[in-house]
PDB file of N, CA and C in Angstrom:
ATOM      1  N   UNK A   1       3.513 -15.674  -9.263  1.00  0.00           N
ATOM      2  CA  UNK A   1       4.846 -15.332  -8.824  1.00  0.00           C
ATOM      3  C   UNK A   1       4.816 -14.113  -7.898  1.00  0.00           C
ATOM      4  N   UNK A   2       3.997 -12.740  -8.299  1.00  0.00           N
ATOM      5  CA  UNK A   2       3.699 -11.915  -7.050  1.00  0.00           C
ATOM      6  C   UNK A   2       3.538 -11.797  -6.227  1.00  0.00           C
ATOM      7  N   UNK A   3       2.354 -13.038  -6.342  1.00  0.00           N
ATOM      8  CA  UNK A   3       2.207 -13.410  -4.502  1.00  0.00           C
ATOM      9  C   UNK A   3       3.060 -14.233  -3.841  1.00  0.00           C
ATOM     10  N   UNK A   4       3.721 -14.938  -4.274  1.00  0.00           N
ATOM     11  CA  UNK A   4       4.279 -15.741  -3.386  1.00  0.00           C
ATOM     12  C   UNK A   4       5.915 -14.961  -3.032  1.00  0.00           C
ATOM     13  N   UNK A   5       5.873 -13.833  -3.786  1.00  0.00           N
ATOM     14  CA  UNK A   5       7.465 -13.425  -3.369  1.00  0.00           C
ATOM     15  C   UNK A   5       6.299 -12.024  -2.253  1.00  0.00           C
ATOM     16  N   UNK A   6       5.745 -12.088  -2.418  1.00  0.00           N
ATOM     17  CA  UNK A   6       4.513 -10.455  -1.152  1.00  0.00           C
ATOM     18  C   UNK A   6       4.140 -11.592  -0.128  1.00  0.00           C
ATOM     19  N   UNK A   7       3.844 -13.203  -0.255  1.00  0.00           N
ATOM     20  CA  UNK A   7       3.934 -13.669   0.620  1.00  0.00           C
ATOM     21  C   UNK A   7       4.969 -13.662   1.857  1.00  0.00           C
ATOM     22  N   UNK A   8       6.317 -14.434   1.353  1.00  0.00           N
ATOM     23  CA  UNK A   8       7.352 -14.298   1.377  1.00  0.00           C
ATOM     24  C   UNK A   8       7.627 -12.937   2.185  1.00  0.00           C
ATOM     25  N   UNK A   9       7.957 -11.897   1.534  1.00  0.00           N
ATOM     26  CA  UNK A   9       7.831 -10.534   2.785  1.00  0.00           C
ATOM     27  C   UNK A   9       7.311 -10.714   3.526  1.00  0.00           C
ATOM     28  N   UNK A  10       6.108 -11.420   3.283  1.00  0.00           N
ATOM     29  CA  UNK A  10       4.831 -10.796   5.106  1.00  0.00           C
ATOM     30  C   UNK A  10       4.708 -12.055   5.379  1.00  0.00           C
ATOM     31  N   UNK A  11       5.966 -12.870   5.436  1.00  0.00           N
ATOM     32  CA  UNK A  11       6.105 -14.201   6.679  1.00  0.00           C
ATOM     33  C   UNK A  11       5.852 -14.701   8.347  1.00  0.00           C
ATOM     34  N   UNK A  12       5.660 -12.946   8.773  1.00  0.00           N
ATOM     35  CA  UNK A  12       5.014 -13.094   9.967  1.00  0.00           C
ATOM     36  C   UNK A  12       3.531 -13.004   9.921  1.00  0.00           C
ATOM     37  N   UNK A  13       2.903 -12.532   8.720  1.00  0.00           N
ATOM     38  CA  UNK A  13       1.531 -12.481   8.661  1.00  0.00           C
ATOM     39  C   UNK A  13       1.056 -14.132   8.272  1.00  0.00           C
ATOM     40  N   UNK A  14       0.048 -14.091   8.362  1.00  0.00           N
ATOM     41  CA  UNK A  14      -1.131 -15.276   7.737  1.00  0.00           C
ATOM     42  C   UNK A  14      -1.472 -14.370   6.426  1.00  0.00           C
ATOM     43  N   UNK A  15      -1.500 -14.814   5.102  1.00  0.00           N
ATOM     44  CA  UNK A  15      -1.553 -13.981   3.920  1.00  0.00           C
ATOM     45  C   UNK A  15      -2.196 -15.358   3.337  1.00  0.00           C
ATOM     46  N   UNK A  16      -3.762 -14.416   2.741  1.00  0.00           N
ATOM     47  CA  UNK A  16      -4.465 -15.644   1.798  1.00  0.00           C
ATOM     48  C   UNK A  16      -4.368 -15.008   0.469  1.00  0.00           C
ATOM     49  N   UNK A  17      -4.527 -15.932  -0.488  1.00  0.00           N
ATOM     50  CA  UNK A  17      -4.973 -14.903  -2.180  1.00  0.00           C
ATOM     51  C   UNK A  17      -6.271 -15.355  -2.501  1.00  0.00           C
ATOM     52  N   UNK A  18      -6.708 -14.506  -3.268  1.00  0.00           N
ATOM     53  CA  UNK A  18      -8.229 -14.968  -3.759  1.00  0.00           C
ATOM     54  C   UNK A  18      -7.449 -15.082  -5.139  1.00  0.00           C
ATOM     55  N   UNK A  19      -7.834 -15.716  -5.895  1.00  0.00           N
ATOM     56  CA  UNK A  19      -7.600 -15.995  -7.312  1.00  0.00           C
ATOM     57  C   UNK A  19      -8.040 -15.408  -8.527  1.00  0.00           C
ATOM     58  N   UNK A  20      -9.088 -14.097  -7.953  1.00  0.00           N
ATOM     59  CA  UNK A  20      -9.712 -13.277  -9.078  1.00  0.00           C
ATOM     60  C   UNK A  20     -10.734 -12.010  -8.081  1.00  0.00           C
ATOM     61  N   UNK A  21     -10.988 -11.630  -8.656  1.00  0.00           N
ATOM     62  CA  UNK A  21     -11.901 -10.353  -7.698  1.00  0.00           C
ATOM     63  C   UNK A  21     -13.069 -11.150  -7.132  1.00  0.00           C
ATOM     64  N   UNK A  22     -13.918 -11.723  -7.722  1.00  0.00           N
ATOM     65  CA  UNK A  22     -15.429 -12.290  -7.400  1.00  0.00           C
ATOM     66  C   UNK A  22     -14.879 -13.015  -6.416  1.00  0.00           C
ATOM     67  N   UNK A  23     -13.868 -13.774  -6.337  1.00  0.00           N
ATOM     68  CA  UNK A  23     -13.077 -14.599  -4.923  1.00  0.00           C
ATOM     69  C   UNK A  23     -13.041 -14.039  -3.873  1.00  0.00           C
ATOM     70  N   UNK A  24     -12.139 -12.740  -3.915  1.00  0.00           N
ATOM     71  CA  UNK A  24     -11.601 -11.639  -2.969  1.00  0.00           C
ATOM     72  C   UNK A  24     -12.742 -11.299  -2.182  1.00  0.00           C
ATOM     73  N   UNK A  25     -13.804 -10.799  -3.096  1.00  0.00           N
ATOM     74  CA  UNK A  25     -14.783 -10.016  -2.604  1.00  0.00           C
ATOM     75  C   UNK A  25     -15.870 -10.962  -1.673  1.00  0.00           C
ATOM     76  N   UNK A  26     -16.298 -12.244  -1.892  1.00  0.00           N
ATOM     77  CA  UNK A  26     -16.212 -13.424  -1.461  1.00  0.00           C
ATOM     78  C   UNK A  26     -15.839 -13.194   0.132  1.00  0.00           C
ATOM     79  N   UNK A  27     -14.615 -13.591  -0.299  1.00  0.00           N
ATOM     80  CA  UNK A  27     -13.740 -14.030   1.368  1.00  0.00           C
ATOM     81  C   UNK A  27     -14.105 -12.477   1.834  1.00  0.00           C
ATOM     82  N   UNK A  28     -13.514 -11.649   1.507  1.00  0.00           N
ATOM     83  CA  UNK A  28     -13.789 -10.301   2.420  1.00  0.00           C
ATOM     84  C   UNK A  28     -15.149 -10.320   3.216  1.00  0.00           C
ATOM     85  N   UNK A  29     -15.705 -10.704   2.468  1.00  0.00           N
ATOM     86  CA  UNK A  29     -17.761 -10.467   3.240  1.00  0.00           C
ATOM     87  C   UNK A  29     -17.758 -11.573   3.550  1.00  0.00           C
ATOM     88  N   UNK A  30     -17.158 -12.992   4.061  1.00  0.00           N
ATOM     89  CA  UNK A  30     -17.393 -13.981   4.450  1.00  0.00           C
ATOM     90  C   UNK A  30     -16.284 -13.791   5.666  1.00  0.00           C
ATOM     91  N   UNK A  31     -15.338 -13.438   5.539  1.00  0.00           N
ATOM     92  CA  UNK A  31     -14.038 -13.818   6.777  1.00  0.00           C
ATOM     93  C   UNK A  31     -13.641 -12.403   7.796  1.00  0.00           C
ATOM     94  N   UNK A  32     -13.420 -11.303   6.678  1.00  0.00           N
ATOM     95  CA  UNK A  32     -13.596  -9.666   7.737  1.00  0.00           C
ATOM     96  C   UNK A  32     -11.932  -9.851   7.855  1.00  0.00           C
ATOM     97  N   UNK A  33     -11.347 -10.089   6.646  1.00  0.00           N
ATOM     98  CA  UNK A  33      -9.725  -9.776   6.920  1.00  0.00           C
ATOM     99  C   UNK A  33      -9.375  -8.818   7.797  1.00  0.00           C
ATOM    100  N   UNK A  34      -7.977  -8.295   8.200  1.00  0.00           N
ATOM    101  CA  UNK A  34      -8.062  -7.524   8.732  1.00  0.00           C
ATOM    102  C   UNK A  34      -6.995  -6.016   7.913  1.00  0.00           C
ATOM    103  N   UNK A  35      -6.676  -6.710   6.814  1.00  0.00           N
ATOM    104  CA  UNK A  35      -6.021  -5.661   5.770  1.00  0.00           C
ATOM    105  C   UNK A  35      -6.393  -6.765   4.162  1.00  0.00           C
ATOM    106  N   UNK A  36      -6.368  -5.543   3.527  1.00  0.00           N
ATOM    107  CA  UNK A  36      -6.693  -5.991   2.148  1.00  0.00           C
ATOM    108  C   UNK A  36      -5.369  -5.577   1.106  1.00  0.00           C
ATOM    109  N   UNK A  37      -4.725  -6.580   0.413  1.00  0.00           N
ATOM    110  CA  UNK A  37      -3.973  -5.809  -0.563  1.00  0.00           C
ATOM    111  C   UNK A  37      -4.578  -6.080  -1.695  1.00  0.00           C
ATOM    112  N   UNK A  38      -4.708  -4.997  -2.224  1.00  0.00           N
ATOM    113  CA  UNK A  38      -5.776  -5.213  -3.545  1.00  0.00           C
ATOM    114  C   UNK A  38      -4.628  -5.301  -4.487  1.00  0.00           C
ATOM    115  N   UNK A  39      -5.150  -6.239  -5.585  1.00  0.00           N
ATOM    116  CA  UNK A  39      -4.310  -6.088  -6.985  1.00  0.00           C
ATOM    117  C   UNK A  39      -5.509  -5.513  -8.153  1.00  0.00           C
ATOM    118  N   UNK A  40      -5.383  -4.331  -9.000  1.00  0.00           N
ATOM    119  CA  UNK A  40      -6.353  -3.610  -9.398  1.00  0.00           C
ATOM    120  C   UNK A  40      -6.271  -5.063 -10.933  1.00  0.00           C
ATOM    121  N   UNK A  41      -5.477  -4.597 -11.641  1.00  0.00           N
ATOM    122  CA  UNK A  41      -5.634  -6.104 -12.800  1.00  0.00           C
ATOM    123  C   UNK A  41      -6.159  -7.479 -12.523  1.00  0.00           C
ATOM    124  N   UNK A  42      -7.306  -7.810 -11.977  1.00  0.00           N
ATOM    125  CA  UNK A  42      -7.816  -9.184 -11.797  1.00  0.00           C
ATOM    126  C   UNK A  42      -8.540  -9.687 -13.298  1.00  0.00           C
ATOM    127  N   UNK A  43      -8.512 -10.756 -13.369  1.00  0.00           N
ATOM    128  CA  UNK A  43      -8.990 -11.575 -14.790  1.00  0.00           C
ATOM    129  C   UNK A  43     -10.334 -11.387 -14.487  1.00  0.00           C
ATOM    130  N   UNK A  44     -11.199 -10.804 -13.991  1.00  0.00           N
ATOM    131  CA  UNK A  44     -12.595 -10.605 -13.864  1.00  0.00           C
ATOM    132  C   UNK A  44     -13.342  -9.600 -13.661  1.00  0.00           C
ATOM    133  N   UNK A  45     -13.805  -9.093 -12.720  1.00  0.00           N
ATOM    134  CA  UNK A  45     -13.740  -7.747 -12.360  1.00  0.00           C
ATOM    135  C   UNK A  45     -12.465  -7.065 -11.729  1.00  0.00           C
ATOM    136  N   UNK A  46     -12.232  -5.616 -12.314  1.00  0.00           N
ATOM    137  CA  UNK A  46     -10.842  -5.464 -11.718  1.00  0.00           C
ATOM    138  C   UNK A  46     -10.671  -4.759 -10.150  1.00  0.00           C
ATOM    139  N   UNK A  47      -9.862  -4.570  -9.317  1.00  0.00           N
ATOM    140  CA  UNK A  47      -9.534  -4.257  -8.373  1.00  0.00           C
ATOM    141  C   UNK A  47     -10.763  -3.067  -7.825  1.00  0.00           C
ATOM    142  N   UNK A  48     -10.440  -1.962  -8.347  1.00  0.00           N
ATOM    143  CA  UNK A  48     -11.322  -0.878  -8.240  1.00  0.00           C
ATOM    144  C   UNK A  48     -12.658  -0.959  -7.551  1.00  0.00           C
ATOM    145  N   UNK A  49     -13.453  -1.905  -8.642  1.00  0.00           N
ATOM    146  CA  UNK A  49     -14.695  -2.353  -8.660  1.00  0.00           C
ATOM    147  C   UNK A  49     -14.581  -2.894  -7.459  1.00  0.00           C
ATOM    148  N   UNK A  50     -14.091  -4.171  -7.127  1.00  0.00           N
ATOM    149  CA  UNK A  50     -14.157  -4.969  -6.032  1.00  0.00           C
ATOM    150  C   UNK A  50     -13.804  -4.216  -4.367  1.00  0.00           C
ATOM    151  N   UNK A  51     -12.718  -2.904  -4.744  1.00  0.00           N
ATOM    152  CA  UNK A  51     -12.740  -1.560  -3.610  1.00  0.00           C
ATOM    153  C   UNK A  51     -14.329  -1.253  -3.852  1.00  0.00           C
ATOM    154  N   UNK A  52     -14.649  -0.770  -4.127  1.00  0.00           N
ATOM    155  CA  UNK A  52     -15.804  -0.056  -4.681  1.00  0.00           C
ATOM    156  C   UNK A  52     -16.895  -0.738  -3.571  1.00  0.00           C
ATOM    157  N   UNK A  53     -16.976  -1.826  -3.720  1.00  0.00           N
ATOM    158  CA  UNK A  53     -18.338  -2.949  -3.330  1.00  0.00           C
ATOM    159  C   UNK A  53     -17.925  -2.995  -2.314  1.00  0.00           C
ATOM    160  N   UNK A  54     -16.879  -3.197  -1.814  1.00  0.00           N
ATOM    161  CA  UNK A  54     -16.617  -3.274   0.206  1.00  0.00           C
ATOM    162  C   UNK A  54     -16.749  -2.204   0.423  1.00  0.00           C
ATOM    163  N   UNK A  55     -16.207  -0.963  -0.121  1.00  0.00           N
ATOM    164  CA  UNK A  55     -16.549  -0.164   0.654  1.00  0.00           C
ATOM    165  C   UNK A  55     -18.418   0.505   1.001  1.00  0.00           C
ATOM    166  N   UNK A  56     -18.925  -0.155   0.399  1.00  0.00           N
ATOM    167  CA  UNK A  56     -20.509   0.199   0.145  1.00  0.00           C
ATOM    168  C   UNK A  56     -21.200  -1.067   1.022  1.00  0.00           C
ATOM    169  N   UNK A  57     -20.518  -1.942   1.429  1.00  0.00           N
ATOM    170  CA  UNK A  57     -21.020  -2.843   2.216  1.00  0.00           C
ATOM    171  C   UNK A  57     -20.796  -2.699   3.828  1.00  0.00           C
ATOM    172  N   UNK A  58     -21.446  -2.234   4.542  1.00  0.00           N
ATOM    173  CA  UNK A  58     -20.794  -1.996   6.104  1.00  0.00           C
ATOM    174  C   UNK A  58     -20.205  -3.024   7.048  1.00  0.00           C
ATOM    175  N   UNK A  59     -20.045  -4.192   6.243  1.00  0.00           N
ATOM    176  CA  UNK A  59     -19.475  -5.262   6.738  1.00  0.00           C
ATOM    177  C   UNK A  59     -17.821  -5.170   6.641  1.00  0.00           C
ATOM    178  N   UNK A  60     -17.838  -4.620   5.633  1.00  0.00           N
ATOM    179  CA  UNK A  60     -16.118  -4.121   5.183  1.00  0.00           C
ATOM    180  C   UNK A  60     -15.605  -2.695   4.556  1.00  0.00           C
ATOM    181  N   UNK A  61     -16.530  -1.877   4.621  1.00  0.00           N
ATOM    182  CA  UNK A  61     -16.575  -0.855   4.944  1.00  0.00           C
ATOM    183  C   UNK A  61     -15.460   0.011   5.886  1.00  0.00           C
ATOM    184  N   UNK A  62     -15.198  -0.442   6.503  1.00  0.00           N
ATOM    185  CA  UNK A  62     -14.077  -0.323   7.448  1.00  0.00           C
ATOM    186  C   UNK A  62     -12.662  -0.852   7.516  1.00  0.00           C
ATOM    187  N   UNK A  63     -12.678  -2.026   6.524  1.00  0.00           N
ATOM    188  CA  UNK A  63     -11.294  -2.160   6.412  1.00  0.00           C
ATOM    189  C   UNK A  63     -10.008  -1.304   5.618  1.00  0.00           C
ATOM    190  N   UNK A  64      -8.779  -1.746   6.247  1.00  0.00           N
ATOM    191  CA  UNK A  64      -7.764  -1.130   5.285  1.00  0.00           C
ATOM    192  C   UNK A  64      -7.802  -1.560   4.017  1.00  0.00           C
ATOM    193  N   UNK A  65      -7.716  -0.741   2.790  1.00  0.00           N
ATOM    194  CA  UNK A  65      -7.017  -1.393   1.679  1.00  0.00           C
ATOM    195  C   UNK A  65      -6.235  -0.824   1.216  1.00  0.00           C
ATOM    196  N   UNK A  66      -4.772  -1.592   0.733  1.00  0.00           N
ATOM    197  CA  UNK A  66      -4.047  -0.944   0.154  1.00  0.00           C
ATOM    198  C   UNK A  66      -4.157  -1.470  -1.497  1.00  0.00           C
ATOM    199  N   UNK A  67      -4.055  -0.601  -2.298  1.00  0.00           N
ATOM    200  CA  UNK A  67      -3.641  -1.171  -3.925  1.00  0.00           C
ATOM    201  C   UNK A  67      -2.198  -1.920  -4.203  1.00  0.00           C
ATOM    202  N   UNK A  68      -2.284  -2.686  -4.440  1.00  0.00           N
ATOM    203  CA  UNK A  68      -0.257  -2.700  -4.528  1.00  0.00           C
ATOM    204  C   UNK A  68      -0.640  -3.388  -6.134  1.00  0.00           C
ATOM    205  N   UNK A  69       0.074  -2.485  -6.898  1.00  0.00           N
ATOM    206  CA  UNK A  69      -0.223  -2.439  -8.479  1.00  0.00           C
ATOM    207  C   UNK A  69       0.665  -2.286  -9.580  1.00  0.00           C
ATOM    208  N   UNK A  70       0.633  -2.798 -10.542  1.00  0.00           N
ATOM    209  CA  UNK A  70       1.670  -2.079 -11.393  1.00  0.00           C
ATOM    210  C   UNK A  70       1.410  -1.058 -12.646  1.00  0.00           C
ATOM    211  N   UNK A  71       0.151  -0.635 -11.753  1.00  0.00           N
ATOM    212  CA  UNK A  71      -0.153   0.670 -12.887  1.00  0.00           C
ATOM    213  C   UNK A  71       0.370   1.426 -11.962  1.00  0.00           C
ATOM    214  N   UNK A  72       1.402   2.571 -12.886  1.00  0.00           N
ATOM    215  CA  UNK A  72       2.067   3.680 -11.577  1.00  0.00           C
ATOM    216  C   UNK A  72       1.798   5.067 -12.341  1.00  0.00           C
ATOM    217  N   UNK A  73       0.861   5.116 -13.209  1.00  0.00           N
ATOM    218  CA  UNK A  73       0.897   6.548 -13.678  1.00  0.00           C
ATOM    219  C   UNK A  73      -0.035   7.109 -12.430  1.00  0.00           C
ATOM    220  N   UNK A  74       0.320   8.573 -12.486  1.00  0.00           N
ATOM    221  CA  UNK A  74      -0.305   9.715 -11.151  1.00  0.00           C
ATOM    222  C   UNK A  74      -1.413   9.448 -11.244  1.00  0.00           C
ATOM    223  N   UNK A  75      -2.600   8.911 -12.404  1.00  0.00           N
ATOM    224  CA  UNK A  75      -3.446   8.625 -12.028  1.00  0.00           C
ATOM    225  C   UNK A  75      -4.195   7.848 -11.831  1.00  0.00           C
ATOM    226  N   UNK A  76      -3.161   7.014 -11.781  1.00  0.00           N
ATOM    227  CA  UNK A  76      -3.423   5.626 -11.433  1.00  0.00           C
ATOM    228  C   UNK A  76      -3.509   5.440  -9.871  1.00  0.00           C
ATOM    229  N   UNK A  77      -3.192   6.161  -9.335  1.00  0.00           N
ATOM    230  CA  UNK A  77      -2.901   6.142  -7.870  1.00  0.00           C
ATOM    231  C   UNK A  77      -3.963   6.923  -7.612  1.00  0.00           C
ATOM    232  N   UNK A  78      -4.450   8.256  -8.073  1.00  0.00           N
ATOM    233  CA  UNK A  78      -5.758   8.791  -8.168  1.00  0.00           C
ATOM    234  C   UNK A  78      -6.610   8.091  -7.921  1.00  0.00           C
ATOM    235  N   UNK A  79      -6.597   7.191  -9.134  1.00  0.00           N
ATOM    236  CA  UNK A  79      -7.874   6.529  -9.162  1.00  0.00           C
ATOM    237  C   UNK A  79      -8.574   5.239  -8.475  1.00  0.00           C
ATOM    238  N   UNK A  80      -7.112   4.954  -7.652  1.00  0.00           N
ATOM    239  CA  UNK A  80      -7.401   3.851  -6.564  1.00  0.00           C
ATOM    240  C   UNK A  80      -8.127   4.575  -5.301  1.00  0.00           C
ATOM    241  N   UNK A  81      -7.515   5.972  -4.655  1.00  0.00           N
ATOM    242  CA  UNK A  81      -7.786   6.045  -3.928  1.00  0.00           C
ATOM    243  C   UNK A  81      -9.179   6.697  -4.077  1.00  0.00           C
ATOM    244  N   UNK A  82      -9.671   7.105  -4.885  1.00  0.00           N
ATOM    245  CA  UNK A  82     -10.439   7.543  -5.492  1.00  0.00           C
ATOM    246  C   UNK A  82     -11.659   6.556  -5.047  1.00  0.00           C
ATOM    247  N   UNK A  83     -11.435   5.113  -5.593  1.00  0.00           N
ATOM    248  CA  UNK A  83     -12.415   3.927  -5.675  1.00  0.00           C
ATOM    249  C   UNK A  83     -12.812   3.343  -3.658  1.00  0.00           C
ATOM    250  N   UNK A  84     -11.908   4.428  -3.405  1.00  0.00           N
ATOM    251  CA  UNK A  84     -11.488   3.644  -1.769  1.00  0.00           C
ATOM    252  C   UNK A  84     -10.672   3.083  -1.433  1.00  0.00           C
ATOM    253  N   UNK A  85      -9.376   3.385  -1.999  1.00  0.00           N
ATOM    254  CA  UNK A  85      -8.531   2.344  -1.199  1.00  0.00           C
ATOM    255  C   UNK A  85      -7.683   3.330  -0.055  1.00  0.00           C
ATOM    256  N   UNK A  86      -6.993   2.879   1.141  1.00  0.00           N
ATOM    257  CA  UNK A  86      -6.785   3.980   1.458  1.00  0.00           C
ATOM    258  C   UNK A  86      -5.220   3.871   1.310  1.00  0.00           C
ATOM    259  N   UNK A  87      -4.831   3.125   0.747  1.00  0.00           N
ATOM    260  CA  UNK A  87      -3.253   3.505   0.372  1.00  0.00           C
ATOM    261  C   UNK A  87      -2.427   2.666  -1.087  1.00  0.00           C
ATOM    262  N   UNK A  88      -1.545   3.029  -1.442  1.00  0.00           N
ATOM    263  CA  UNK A  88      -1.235   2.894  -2.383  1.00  0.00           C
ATOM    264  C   UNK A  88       0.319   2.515  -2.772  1.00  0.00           C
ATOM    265  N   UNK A  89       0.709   1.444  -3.061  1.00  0.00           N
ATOM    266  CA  UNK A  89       2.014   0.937  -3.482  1.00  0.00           C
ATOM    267  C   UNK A  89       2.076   0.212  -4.682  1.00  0.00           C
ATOM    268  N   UNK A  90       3.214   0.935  -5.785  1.00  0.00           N
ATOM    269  CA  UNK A  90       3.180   0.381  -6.876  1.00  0.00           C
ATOM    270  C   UNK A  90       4.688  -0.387  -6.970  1.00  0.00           C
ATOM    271  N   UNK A  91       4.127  -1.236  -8.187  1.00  0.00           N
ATOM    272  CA  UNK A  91       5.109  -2.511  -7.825  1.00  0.00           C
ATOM    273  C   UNK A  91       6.279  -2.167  -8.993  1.00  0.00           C
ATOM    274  N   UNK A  92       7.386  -2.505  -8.621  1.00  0.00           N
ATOM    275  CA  UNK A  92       7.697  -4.004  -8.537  1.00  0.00           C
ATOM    276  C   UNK A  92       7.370  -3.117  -6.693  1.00  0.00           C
ATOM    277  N   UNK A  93       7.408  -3.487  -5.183  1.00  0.00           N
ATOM    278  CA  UNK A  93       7.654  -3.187  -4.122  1.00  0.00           C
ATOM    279  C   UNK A  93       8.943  -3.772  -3.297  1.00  0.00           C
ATOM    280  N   UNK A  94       9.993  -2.673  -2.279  1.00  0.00           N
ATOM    281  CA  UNK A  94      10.438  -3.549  -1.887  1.00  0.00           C
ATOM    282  C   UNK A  94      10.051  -3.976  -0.130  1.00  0.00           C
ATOM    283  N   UNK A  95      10.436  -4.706   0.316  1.00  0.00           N
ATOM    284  CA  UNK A  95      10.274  -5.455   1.717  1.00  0.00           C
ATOM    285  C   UNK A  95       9.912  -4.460   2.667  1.00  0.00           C
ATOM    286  N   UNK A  96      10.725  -3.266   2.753  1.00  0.00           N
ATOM    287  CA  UNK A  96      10.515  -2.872   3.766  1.00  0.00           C
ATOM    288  C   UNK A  96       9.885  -1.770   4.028  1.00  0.00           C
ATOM    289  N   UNK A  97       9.181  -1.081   2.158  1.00  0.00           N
ATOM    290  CA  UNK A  97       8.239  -0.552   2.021  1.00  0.00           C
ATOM    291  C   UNK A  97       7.037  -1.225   2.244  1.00  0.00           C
ATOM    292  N   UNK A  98       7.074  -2.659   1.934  1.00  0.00           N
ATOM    293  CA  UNK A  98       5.349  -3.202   2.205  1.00  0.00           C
ATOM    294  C   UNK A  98       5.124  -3.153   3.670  1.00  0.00           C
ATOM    295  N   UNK A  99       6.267  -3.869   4.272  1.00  0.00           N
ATOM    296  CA  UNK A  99       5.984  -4.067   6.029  1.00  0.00           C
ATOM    297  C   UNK A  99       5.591  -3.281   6.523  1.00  0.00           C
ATOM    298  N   UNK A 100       6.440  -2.309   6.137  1.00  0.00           N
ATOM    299  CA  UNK A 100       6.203  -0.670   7.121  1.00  0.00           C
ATOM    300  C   UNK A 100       4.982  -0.009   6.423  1.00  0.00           C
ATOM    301  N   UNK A 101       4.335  -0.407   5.316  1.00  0.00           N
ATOM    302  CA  UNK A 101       2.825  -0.031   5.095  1.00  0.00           C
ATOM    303  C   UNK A 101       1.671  -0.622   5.899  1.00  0.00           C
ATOM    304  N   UNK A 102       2.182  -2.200   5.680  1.00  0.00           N
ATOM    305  CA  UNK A 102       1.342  -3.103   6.209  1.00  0.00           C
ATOM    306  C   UNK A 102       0.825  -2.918   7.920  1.00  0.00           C
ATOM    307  N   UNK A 103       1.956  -2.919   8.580  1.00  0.00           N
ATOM    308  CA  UNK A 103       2.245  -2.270   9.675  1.00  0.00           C
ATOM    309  C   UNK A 103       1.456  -0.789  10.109  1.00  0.00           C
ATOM    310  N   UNK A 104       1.266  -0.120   9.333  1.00  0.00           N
ATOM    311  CA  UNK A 104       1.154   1.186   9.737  1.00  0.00           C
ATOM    312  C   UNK A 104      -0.486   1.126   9.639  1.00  0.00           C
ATOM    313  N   UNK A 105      -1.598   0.287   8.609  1.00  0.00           N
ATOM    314  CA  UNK A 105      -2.644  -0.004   8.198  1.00  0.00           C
ATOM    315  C   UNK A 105      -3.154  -0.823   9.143  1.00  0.00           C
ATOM    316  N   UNK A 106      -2.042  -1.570   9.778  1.00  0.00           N
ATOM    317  CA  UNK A 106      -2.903  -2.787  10.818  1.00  0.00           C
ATOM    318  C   UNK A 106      -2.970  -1.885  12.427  1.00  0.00           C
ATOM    319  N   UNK A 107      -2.474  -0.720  12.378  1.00  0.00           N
ATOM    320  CA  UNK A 107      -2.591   0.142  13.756  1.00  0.00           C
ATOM    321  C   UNK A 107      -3.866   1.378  13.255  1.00  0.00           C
ATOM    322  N   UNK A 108      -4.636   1.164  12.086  1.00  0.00           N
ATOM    323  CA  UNK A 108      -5.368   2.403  11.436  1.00  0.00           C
ATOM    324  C   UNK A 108      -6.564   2.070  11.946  1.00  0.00           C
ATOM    325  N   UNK A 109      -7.343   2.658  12.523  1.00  0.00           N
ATOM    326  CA  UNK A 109      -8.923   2.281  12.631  1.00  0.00           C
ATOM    327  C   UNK A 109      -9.427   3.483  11.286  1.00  0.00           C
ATOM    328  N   UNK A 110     -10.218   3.139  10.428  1.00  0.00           N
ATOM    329  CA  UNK A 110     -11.091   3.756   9.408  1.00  0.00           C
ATOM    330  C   UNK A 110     -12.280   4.208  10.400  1.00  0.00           C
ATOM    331  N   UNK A 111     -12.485   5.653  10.489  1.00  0.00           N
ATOM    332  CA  UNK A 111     -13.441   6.081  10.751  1.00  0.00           C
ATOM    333  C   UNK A 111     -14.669   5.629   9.950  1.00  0.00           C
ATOM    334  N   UNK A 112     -16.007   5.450  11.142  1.00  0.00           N
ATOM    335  CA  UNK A 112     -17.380   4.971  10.232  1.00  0.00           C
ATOM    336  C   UNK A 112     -18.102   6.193   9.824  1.00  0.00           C
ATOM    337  N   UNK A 113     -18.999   5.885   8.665  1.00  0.00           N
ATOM    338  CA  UNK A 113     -19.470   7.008   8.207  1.00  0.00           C
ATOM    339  C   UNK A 113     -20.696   7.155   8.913  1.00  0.00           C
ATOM    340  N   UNK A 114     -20.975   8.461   9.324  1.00  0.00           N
ATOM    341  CA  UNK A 114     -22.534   9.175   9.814  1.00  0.00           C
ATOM    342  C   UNK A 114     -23.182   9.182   9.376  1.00  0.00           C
TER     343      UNK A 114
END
């Protein structure tokens, strides 16, 4: 139901879901999205982890990710960005907070590391 109403918002985007982290992480190192919305609660490995591994891979290393989550304690948001993500929206979200995130991430180049 999450995704398809975060679909729904980002109707001008092309928006895929992976169905669990080992999926996500998958397509990311196979396709080179060009924004990531992470959901940290996946039935497998959770969100974090799966930030964690792109960002250590220089293939995706460079992409945006945002968390969009419904853990909202302070350190919960800590601890995303913490893992690498570089931004953070907790849910429920509305429309014109995601766009104008989404938006603002798809104009971001991530500096590469030295």
């Amino acid at each position: 139901m999450n995704f398809r109403l975060v679909q729904k918002m980002l109707d001008s985007y092309k928006v895929v879901r992976a169905k669990n982290g080992f999926e996500g992480l998958a397509f990311a190192l196979s396709e080179t999205p060009d924004l990531i919305l992470m959901d940290i609660n996946l039935p497998d490995i959770d969100g974090l982890e799966v930030t964690r591994r792109l960002r250590a891979d220089t293939r995706t290393q460079h992409l945006p990710i945002i968390a969009l989550t419904a853990n909202t304690l302070i350190r919960d948001r800590q601890e995303a960005l913490n893992a690498g993500c570089d931004g953070y929206i907790p849910k429920p979200v509305g429309r014109g907070e995601l766009i104008k995130t989404v938006q603002q991430f798809l104009n971001y180049i991530r500096p590469t590391s030295v």
